[in-house]
N, C-alpha and C. Protein backbone atom coordinates (compact mmCIF):
# COMPACT_ATOMS: atom_id res chain seq x y z
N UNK A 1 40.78 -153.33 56.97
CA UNK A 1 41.77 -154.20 57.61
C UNK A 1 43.14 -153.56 57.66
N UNK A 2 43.52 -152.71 56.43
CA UNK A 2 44.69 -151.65 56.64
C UNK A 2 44.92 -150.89 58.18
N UNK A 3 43.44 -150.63 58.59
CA UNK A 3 44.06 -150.12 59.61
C UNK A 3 43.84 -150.65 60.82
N UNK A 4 43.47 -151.96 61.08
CA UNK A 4 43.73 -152.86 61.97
C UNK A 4 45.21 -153.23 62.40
N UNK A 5 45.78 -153.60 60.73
CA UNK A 5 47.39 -153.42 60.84
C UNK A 5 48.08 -152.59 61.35
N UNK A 6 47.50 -151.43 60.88
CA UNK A 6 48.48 -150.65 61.38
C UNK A 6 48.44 -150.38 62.77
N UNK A 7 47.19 -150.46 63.58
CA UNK A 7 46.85 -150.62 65.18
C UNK A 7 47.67 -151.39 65.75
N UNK A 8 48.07 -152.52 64.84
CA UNK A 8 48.19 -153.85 66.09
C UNK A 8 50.25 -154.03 65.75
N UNK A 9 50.49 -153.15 64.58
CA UNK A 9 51.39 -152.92 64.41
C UNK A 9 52.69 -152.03 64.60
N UNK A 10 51.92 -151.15 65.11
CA UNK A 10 52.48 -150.16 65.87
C UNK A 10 53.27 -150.00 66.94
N UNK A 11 53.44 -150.97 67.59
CA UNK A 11 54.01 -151.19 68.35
C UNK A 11 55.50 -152.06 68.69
N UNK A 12 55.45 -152.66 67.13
CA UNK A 12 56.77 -152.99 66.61
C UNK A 12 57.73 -152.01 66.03
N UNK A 13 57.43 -151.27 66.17
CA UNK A 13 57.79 -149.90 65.49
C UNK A 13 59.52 -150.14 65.64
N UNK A 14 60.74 -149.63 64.92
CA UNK A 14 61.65 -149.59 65.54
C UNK A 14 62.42 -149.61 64.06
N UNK A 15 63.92 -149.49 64.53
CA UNK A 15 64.90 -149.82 63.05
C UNK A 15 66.43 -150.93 63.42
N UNK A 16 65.78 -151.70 62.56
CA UNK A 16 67.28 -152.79 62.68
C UNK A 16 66.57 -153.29 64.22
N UNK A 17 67.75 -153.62 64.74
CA UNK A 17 67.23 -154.53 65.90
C UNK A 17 66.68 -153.66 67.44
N UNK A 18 66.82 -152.79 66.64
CA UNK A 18 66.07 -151.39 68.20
C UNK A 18 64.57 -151.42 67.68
N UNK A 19 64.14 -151.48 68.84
CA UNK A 19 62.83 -151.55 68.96
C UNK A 19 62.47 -149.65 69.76
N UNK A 20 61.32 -149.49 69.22
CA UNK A 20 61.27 -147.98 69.49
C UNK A 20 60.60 -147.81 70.75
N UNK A 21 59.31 -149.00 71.06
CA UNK A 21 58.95 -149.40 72.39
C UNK A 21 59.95 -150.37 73.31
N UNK A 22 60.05 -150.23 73.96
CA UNK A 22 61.05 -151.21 74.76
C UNK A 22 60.04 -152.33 76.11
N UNK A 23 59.73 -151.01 76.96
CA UNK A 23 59.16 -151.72 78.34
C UNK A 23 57.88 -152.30 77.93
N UNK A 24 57.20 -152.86 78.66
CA UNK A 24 55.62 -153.25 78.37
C UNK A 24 54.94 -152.42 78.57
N UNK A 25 55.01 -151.38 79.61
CA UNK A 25 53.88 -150.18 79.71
C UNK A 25 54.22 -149.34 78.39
N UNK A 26 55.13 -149.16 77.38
CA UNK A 26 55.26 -148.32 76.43
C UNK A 26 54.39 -149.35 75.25
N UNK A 27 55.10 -150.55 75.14
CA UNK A 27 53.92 -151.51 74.22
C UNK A 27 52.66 -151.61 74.02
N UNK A 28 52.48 -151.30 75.30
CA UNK A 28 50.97 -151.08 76.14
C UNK A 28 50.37 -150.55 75.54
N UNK A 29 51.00 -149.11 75.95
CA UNK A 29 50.48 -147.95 75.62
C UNK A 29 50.46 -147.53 73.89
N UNK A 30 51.71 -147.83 73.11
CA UNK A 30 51.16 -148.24 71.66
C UNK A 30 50.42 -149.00 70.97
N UNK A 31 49.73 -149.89 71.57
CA UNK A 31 48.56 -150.76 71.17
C UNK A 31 47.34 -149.85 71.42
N UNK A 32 47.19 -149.75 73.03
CA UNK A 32 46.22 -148.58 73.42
C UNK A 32 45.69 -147.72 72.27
N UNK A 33 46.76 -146.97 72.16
CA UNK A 33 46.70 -145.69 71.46
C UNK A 33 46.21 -146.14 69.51
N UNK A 34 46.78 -147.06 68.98
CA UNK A 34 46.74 -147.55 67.44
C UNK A 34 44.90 -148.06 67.73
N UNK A 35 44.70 -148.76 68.75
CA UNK A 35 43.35 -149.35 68.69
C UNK A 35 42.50 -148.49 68.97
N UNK A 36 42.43 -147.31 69.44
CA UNK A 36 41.42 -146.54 69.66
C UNK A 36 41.50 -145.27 68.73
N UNK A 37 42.72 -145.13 68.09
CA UNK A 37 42.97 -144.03 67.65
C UNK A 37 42.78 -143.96 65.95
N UNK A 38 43.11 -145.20 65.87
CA UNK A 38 43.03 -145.60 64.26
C UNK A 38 42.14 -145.81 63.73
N UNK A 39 41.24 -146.43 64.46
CA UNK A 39 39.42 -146.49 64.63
C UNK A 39 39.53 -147.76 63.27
N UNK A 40 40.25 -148.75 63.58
CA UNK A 40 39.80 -149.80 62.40
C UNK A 40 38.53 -150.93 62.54
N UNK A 41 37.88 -150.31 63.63
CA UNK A 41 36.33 -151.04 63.46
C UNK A 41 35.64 -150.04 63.30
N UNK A 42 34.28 -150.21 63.48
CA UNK A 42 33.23 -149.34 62.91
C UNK A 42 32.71 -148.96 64.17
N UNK A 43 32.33 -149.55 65.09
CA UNK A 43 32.67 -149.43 66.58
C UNK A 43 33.39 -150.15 67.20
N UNK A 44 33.48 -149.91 69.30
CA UNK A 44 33.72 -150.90 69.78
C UNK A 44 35.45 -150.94 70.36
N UNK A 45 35.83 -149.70 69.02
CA UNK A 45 37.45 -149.93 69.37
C UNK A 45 38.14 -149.88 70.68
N UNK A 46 37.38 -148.78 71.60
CA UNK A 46 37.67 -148.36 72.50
C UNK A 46 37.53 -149.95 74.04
N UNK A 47 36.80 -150.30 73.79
CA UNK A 47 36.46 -151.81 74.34
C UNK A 47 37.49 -152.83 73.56
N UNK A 48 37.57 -153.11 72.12
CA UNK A 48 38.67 -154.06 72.03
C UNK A 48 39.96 -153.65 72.18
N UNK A 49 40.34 -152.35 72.81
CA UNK A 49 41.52 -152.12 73.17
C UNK A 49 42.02 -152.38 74.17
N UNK A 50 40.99 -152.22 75.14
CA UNK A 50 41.30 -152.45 76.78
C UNK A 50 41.35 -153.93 76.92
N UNK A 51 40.57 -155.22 76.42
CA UNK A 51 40.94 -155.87 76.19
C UNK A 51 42.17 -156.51 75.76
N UNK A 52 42.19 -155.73 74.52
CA UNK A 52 43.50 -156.60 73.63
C UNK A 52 45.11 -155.80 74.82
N UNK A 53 44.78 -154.94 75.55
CA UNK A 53 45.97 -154.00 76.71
C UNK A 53 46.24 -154.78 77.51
N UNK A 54 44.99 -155.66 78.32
CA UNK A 54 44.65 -156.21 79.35
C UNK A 54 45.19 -157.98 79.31
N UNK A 55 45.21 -158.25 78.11
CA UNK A 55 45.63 -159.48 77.74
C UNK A 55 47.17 -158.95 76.76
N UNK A 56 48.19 -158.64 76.89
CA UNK A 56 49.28 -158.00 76.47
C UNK A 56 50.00 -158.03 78.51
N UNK A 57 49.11 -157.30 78.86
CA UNK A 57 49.95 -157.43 80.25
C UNK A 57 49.78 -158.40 80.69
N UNK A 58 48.68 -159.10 80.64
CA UNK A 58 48.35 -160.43 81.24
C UNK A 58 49.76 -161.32 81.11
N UNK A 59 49.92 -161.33 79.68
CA UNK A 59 51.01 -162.27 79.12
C UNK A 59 52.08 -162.06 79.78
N UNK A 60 52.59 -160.65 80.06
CA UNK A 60 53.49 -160.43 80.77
C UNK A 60 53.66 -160.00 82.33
N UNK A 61 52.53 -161.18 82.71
CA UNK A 61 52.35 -161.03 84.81
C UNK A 61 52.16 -159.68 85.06
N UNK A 62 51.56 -158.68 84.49
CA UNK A 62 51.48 -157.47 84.95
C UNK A 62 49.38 -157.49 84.63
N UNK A 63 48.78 -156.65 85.82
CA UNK A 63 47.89 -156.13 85.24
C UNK A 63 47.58 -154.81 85.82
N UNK A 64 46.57 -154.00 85.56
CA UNK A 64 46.08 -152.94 85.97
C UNK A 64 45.54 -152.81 87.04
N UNK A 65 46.36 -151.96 88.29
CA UNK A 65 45.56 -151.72 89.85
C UNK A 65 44.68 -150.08 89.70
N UNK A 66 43.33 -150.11 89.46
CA UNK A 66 42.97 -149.14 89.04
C UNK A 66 41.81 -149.64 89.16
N UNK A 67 40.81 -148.26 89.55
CA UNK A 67 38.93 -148.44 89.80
C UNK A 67 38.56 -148.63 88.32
N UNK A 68 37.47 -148.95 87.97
CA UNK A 68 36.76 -149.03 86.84
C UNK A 68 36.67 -147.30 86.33
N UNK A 69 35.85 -146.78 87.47
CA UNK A 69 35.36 -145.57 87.26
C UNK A 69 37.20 -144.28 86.58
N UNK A 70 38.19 -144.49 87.30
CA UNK A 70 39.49 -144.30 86.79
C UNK A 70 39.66 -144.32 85.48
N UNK A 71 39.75 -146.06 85.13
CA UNK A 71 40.13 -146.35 84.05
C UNK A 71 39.39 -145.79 82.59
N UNK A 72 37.31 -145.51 83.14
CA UNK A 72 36.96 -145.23 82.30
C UNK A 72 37.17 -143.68 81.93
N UNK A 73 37.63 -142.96 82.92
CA UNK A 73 38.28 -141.32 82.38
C UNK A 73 39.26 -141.42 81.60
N UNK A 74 40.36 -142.28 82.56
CA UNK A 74 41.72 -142.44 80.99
C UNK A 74 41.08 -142.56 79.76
N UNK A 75 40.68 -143.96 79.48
CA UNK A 75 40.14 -144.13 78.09
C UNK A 75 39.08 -143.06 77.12
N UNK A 76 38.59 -142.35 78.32
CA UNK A 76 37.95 -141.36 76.96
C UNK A 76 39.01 -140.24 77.14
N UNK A 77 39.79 -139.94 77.98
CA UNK A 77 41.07 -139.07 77.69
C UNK A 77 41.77 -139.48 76.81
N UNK A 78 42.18 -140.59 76.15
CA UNK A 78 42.87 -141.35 74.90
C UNK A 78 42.20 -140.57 73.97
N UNK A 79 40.96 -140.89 73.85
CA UNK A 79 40.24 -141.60 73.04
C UNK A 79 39.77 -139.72 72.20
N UNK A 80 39.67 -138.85 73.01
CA UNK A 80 39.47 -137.20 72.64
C UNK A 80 40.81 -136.63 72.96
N UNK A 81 41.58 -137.30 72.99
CA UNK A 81 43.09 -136.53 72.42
C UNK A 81 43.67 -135.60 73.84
N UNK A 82 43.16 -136.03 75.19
CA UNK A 82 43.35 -135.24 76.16
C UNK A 82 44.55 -135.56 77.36
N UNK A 83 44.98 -136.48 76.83
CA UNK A 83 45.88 -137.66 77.61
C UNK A 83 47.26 -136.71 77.66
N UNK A 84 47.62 -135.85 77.27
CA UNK A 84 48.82 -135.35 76.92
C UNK A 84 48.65 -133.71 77.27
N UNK A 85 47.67 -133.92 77.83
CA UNK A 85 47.02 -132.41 78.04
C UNK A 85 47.17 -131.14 77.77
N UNK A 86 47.11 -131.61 75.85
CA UNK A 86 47.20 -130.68 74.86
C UNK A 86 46.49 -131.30 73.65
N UNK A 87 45.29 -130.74 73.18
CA UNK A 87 44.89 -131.58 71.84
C UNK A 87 46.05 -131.45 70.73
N UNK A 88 46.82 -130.82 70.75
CA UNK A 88 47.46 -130.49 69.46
C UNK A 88 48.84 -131.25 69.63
N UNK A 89 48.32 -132.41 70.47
CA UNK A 89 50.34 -132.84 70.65
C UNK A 89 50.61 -133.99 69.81
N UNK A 90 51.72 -134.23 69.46
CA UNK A 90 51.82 -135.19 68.73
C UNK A 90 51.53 -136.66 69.06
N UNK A 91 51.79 -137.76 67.88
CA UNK A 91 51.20 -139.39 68.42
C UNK A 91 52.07 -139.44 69.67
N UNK A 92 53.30 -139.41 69.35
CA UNK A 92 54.43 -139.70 69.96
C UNK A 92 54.04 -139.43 71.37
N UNK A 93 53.84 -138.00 71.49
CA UNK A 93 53.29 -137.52 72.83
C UNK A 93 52.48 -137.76 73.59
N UNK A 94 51.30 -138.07 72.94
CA UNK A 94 50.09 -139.00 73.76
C UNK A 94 50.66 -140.45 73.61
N UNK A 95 51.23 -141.04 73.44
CA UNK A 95 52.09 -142.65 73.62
C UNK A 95 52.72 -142.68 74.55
N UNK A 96 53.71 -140.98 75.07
CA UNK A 96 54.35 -141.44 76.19
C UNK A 96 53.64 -140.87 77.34
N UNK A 97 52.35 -140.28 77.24
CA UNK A 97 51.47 -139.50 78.21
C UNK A 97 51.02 -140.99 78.98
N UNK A 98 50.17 -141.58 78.10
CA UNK A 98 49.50 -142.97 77.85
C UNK A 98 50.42 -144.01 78.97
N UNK A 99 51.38 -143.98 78.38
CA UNK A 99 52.80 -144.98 79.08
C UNK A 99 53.29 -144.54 80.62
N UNK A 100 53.32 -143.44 80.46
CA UNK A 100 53.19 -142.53 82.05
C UNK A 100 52.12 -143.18 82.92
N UNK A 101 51.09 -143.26 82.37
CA UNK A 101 50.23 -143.24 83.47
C UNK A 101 49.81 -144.59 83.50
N UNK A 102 50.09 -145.51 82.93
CA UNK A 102 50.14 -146.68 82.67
C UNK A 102 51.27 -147.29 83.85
N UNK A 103 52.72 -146.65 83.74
CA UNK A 103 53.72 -146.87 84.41
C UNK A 103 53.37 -146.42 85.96
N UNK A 104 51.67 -145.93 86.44
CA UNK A 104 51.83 -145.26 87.91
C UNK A 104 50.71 -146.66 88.42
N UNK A 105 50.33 -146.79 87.16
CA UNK A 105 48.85 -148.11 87.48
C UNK A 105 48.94 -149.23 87.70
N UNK A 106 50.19 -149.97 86.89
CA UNK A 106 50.84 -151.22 86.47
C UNK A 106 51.38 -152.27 87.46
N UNK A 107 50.60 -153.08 88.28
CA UNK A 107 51.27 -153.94 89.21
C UNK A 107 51.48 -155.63 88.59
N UNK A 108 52.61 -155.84 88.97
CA UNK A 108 52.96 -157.36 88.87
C UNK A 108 51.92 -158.45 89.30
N UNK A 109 52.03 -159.28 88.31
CA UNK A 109 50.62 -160.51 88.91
C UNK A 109 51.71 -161.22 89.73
N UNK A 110 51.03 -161.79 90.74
CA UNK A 110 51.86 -162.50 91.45
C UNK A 110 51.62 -163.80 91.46
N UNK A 111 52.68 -164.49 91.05
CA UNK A 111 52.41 -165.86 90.61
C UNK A 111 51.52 -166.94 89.95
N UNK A 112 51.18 -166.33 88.94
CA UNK A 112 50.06 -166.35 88.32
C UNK A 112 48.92 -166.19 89.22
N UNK A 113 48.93 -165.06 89.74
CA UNK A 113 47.21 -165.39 90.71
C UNK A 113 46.66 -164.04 89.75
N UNK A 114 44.94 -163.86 90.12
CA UNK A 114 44.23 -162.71 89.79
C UNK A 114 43.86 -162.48 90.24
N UNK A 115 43.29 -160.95 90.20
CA UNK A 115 42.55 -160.55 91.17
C UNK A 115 41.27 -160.97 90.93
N UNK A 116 40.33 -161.31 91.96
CA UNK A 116 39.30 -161.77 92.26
C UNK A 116 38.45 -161.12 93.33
N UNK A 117 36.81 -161.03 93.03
CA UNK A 117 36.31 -160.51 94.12
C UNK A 117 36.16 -161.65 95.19
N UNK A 118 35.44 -161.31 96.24
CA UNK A 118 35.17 -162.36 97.38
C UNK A 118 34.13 -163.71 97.03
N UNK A 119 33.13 -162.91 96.46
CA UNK A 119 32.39 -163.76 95.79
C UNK A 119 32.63 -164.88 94.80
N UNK A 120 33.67 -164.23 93.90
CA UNK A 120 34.27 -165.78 93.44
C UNK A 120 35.05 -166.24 94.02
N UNK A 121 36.22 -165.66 94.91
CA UNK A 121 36.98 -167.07 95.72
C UNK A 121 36.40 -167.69 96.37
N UNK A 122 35.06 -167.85 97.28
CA UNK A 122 34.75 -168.48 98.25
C UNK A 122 34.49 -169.92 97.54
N UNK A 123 33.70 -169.91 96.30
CA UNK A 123 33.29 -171.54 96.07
C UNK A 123 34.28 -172.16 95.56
N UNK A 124 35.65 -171.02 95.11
CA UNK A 124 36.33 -172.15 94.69
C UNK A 124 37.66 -172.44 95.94
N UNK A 125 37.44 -171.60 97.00
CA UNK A 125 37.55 -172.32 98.57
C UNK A 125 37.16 -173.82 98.54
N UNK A 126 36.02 -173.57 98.49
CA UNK A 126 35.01 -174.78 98.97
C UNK A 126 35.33 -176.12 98.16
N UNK A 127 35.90 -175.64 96.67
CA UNK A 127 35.87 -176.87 95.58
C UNK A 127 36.88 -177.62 96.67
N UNK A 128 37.76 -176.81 97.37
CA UNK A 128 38.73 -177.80 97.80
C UNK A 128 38.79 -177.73 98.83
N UNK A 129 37.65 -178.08 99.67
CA UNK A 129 37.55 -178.80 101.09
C UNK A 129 37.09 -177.65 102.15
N UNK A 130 37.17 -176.35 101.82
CA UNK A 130 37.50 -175.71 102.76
C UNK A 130 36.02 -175.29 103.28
N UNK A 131 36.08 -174.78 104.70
CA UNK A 131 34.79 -174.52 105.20
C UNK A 131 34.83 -173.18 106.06
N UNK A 132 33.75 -172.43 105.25
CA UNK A 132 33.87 -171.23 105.82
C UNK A 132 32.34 -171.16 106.48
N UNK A 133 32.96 -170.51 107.32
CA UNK A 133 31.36 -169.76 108.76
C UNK A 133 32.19 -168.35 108.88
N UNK A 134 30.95 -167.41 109.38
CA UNK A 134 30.84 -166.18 109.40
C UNK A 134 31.02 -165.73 110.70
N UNK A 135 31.81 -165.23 111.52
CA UNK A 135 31.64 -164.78 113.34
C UNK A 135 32.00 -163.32 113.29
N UNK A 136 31.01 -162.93 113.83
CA UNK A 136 30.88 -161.53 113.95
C UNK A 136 31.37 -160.92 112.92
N UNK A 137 31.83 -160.05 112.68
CA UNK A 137 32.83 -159.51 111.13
C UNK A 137 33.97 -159.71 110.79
N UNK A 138 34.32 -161.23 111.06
CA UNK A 138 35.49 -162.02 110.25
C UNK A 138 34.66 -163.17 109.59
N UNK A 139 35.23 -163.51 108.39
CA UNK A 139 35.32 -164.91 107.62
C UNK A 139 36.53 -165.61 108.20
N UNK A 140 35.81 -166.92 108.84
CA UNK A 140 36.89 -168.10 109.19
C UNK A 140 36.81 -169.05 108.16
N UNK A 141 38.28 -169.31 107.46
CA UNK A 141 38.13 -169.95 106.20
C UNK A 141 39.02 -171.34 107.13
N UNK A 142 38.49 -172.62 106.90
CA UNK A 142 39.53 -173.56 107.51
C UNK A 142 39.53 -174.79 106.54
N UNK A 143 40.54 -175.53 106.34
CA UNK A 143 40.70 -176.69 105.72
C UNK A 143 42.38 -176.93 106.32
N UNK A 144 41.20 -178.22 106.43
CA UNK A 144 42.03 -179.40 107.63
C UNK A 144 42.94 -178.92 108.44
N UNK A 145 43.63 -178.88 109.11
CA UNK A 145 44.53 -178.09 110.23
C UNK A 145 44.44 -176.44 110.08
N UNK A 146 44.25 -175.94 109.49
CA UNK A 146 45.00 -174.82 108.89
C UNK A 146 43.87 -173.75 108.73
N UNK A 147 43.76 -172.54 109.64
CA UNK A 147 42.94 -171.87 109.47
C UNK A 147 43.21 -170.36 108.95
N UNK A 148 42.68 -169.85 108.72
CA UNK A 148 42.75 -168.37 108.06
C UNK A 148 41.10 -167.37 108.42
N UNK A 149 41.72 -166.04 108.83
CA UNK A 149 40.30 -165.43 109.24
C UNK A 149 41.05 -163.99 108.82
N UNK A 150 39.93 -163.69 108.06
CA UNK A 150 39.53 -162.43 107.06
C UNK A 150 38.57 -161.68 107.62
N UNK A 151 38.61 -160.81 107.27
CA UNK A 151 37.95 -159.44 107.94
C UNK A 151 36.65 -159.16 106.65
N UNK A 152 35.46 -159.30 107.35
CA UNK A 152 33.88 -159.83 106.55
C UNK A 152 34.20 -158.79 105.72
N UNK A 153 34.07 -158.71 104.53
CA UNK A 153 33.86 -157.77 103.75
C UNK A 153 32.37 -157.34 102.87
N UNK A 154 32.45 -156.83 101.94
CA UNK A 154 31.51 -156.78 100.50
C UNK A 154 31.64 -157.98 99.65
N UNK A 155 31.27 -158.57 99.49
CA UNK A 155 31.53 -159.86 98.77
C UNK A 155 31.58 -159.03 97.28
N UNK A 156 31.11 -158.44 96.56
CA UNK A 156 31.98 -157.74 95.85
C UNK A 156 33.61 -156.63 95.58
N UNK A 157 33.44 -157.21 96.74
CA UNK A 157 34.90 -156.03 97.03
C UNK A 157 36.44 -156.68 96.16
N UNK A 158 37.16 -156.20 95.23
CA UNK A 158 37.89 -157.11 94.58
C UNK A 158 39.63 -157.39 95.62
N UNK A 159 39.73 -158.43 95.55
CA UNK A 159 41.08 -158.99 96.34
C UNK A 159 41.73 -158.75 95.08
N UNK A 160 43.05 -157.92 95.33
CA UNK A 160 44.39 -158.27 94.49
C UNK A 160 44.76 -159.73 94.85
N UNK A 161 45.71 -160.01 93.91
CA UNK A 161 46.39 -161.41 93.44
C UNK A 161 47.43 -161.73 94.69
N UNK A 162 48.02 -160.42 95.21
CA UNK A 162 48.81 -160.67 96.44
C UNK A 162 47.99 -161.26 97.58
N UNK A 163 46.68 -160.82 97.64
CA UNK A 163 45.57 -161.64 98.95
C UNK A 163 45.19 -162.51 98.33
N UNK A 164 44.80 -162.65 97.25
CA UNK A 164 44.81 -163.92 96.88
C UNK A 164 45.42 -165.08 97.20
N UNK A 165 47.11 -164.80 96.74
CA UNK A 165 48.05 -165.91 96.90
C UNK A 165 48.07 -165.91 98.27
N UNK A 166 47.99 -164.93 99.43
CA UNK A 166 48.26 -165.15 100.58
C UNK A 166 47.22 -166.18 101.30
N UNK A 167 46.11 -166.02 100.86
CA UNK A 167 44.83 -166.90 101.35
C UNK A 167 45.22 -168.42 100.69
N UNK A 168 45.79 -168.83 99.36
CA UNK A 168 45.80 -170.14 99.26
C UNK A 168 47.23 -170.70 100.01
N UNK A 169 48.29 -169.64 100.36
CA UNK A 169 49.10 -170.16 101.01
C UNK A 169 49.07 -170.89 102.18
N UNK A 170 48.14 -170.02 102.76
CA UNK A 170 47.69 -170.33 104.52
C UNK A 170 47.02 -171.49 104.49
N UNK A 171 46.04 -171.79 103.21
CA UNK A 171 45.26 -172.76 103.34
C UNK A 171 46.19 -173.89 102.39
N UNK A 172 46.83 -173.68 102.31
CA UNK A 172 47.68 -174.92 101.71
C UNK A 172 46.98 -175.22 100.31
N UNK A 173 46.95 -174.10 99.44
CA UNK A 173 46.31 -174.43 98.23
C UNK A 173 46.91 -174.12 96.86
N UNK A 174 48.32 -174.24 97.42
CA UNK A 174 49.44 -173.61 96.00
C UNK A 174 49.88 -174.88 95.44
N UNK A 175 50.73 -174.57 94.30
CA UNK A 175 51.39 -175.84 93.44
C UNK A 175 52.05 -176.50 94.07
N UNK A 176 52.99 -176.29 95.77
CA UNK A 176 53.79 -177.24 96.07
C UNK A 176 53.11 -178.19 97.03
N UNK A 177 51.61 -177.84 97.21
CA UNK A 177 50.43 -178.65 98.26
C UNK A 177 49.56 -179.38 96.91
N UNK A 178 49.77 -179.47 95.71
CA UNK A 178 49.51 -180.32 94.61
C UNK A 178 48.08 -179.84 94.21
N UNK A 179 48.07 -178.10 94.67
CA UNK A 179 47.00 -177.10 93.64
C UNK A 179 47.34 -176.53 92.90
N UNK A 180 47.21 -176.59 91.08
CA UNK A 180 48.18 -175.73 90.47
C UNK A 180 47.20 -174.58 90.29
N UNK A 181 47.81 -173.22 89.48
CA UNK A 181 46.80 -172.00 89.52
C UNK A 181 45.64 -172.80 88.21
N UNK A 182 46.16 -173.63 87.70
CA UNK A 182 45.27 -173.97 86.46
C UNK A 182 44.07 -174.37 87.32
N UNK A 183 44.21 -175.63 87.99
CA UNK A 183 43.13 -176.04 88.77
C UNK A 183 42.31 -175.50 89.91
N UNK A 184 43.15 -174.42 90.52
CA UNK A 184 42.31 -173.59 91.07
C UNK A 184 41.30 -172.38 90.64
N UNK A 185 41.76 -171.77 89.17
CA UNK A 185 40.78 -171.37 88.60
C UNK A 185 40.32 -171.83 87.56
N UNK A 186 40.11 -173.29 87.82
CA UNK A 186 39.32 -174.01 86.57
C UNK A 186 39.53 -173.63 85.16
N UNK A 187 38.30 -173.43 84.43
CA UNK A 187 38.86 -173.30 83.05
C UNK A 187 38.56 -172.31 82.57
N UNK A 188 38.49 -171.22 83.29
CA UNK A 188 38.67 -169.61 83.13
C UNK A 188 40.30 -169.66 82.41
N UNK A 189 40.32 -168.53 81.23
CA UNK A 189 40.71 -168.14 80.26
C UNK A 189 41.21 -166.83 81.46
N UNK A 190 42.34 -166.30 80.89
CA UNK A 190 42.83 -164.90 81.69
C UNK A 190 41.90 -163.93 80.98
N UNK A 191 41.56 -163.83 79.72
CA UNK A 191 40.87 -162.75 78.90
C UNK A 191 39.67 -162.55 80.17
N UNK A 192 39.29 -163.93 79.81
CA UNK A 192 37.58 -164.01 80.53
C UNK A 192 37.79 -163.25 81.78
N UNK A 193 38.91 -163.77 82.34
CA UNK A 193 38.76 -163.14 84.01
C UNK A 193 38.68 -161.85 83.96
N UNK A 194 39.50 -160.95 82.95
CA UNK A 194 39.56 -158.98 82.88
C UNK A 194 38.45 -158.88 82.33
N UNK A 195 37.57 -159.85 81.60
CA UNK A 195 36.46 -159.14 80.53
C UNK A 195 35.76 -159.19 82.02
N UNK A 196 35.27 -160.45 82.82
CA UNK A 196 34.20 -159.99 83.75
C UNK A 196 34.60 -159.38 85.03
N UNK A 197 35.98 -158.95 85.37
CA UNK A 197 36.37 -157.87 86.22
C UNK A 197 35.75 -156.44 85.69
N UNK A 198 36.12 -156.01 84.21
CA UNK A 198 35.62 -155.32 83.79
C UNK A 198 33.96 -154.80 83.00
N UNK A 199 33.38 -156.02 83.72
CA UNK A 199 32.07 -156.02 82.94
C UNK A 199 31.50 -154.66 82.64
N UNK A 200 31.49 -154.28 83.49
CA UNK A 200 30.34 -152.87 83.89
C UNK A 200 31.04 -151.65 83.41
N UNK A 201 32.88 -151.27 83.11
CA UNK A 201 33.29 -150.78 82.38
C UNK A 201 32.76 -151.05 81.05
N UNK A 202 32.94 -152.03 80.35
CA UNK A 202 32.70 -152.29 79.37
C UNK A 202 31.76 -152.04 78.28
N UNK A 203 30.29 -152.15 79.24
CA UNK A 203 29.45 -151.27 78.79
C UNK A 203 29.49 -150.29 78.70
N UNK A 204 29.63 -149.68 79.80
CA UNK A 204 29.52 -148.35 79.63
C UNK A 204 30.65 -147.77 78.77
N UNK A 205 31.51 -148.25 78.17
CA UNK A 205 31.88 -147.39 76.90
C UNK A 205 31.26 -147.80 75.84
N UNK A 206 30.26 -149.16 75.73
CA UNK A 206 29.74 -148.87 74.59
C UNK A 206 28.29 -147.71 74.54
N UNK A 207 28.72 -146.76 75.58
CA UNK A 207 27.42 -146.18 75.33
C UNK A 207 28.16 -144.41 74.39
N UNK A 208 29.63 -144.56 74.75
CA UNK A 208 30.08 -143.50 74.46
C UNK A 208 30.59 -143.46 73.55
C-alpha cells in the first residue's frame, strides 16, 4: 500500500503553496507515470492507470482525442521507460515527455458531452422521440419540427462530444429544451463511458 501512496501521491508534489505540477496534462501525466511505474499492484497497473488518467481529466472537461491502437504504444512506451527517448532519463524527464504528448492529445469536453459511437447515440435519440430512417447514405434524424441529416456512417465509428452536442442542439435536446446531459445519458457513470470506449484497449494490455 506504500506504494500505492506514493503513485497517487505524486502528483501533489510541491513546497509551501507551489505546487510542482501545475496544468492538468502535467497532473496527468504524474499519476500516469507513479501508477505504472511504481507497480503498487501485482498486476493490472498499467490498466488502472489509464483509467484512474481518464477519470482525472474527465473531472476536469478534458479527455483524450486519440486511436486506441495510439494510445496503446504510448502506454507501453511509459511503461519500458521509452517515452523520453532515452532509457536512462530521469523521473522528471519521462513526466515531462509523458505531459508533452499528453498536451498534443488533450481536447476539451464540451459541455459535458462524450464521445460516443453511433451505435449508442441512436437509441438514446429515440428515448426522446426522435425518428430516424436511412436514405441512401445519410441518416435523417427528426423530432418534431426539426430535422438533422448525417452522413451514414460505421455505426461503430466514434463521434467526438463536439458532434455530439451539435446533433442534440439541432434536435432540441440540450438543458435549455429541458434535456439535461444527466438524462440524456442516463445512468452511465463518466468512468463507465472511458472503460467501454476503451474496452478492447483494455484488454489488450492485460495481455502485456
Amino acid at each position: 500500500m506504500d506504494m500505492l501512496a506514493s503513485a497517487i501521491s505524486r502528483q501533489h508534489t510541491g513546497m509551501g503553496s507551489k505546487q510542482k505540477y501545475e496544468s492538468v496534462r502535467e497532473v496527468a501525466a504524474s499519476l500516469l507515470f507513479g501508477m505504472i511505474l511504481d507497480h503498487p499492484f501485482h498486476n493490472g497497473n498499467k490498466r488502472t492507470a489509464l483509467v484512474l488518467m481518464l477519470q482525472l481529466l474527465d473531472r476536469n472537461h478534458s479527455y483524450l482525442n486519440v486511436s486506441e491502437e495510439e494510445l496503446f504504444a504510448f502506454l507501453l512506451s511509459v511503461a519500458e521507460h521509452r517515452i523520453a527517448g532515452n532509457e536512462r532519463a530521469s523521473p522528471d524527464d519521462e513526466v515531462d515527455a509523458i505531459a508533452t504528448w499528453l498536451g498534443d492529445h488533450i481536447e476539451h469536453l464540451d459541455k459535458h458531452e462524450y464521445p460516443m459511437t453511433v451505435r449508442e447515440l441512436l437509441p438514446r435519440l429515440e428515448k426522446f422521440g426522435t425518428k430516424i430512417k436511412s436514405s441512401k447514405k445519410t441518416l435523417v434524424l427528426a423530432r418534431g419540427d426539426r430535422t438533422k441529416r448525417i452522413v451514414l456512417m460505421d455505426l461503430g465509428k466514434v463521434l467526438a462530444p463536439s458532434t455530439v452536442h451539435d446533433i442534440r442542439r439541432e434536435l432540441r435536446l440540450l438543458e435549455g429544451d429541458g434535456v439535461t446531459s444527466a438524462m440524456f445519458y442516463g445512468d452511465a457513470e463518466p468512468v463507465d463511458i472511458w472503460i467501454n470506449k476503451y474496452r478492447k484497449l483494455l484488454r489488450d494490455l492485460a495481455k502485456v
